[in-house]
C-alpha atoms as a PDB file:
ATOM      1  CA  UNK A   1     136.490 146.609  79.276  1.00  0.00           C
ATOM      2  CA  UNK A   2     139.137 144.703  80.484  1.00  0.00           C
ATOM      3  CA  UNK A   3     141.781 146.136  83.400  1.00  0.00           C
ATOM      4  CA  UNK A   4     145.325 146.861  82.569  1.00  0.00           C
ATOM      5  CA  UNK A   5     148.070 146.898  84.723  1.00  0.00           C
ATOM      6  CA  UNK A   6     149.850 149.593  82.702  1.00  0.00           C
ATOM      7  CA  UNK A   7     149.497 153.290  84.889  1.00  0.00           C
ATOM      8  CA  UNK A   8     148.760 155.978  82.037  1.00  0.00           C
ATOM      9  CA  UNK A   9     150.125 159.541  82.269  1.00  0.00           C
ATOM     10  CA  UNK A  10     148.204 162.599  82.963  1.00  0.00           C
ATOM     11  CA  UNK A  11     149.792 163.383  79.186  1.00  0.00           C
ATOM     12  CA  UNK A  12     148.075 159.743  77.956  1.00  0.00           C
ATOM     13  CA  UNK A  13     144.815 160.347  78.994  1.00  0.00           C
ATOM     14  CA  UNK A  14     144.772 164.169  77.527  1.00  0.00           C
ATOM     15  CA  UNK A  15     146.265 162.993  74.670  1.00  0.00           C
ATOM     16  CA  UNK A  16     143.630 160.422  74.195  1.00  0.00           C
ATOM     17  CA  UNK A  17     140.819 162.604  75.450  1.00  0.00           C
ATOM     18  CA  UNK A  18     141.855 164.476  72.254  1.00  0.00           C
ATOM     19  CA  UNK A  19     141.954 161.847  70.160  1.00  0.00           C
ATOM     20  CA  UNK A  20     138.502 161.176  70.880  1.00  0.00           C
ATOM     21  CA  UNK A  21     136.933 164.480  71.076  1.00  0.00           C
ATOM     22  CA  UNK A  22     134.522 164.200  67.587  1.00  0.00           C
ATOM     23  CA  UNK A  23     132.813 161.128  69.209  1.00  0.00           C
ATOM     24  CA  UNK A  24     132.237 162.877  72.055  1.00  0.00           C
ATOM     25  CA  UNK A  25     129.849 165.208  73.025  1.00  0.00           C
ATOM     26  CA  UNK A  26     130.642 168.869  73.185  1.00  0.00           C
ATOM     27  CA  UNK A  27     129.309 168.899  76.923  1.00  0.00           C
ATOM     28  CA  UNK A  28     131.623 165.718  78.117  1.00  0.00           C
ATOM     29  CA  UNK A  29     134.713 166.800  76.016  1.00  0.00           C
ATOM     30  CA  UNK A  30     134.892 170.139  77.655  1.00  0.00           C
ATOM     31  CA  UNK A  31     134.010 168.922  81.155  1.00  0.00           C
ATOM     32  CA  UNK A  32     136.264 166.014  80.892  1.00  0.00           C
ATOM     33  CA  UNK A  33     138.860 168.560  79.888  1.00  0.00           C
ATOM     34  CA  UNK A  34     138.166 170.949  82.349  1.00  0.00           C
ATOM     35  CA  UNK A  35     138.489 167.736  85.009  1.00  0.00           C
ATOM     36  CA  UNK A  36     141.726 166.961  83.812  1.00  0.00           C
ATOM     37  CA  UNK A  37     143.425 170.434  84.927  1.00  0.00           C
ATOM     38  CA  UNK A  38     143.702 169.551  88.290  1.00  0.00           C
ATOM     39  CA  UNK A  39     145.572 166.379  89.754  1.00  0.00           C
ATOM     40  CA  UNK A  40     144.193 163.426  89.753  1.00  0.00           C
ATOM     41  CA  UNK A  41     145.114 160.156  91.451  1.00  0.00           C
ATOM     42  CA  UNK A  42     146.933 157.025  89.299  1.00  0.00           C
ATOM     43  CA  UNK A  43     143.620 154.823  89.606  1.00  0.00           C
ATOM     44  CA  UNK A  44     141.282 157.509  88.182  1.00  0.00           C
ATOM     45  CA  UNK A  45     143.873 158.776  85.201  1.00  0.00           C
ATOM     46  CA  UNK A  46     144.128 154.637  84.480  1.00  0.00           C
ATOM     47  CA  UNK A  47     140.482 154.778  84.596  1.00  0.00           C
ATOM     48  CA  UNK A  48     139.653 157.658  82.469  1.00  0.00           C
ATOM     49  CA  UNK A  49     141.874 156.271  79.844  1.00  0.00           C
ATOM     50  CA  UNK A  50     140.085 152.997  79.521  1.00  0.00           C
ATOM     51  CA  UNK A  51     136.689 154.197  79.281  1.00  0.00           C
ATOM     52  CA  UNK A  52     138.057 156.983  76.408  1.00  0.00           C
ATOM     53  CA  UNK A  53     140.259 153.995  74.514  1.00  0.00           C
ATOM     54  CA  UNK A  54     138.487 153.032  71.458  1.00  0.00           C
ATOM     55  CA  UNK A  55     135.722 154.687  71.510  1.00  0.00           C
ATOM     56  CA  UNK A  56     135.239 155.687  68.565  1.00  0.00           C
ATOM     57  CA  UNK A  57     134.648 152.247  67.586  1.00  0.00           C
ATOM     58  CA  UNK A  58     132.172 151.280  70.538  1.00  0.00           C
ATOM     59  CA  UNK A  59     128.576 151.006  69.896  1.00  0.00           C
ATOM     60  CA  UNK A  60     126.502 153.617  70.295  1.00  0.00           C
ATOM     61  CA  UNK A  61     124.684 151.510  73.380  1.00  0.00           C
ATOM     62  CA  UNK A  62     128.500 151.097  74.778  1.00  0.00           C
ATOM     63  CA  UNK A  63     129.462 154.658  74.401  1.00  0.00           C
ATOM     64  CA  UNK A  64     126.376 156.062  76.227  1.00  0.00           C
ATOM     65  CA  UNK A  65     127.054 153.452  78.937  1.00  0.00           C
ATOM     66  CA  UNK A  66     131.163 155.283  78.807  1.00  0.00           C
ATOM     67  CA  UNK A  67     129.316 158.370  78.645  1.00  0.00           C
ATOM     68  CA  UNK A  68     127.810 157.736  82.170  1.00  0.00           C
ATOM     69  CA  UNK A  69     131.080 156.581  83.755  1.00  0.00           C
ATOM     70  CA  UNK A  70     132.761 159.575  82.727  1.00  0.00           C
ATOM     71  CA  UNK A  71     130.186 161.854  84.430  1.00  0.00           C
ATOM     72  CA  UNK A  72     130.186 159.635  87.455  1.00  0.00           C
ATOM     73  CA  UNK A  73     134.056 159.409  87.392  1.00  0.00           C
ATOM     74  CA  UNK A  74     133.970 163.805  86.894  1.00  0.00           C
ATOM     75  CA  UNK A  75     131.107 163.865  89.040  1.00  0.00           C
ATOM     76  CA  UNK A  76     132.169 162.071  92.490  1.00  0.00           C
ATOM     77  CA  UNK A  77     135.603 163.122  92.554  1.00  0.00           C
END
């Protein structure tokens, strides 16, 4: 995935997040959800947003790779 110099709102990435939720699991939807009611910093809502952008149309091989830098991203934070 290529980097972006555009800084996406909290509103973006829930809003995408959304968007995305039937290729998602259950599990990361709500935790990724859940994540997004507090705070978080530009770099990690810019982040978030890139790894959630198109992929519905990633392969399955991509997504689970996404999958794991979500729950890294939720996880260390």
């Amino acid at each position: 995935m290529s980097k972006c110099d555009i800084d996406h709102s909290h509103q973006d990435v829930v809003e995408k997040l959304d968007s995305q939720k039937e290729y998602l699991t259950n599990d990361l939807y709500l935790e990724t959800k859940e994540y997004l009611e507090v705070s978080r910093s530009q770099e990690t809502l810019n982040e978030l947003f890139h790894l959630l952008k198109k992929y519905d149309l990633a392969s399955a091989e991509e997504q689970l790779m996404r999958d794991k830098k979500i729950d890294d991203l939720i996880t260390n934070s």
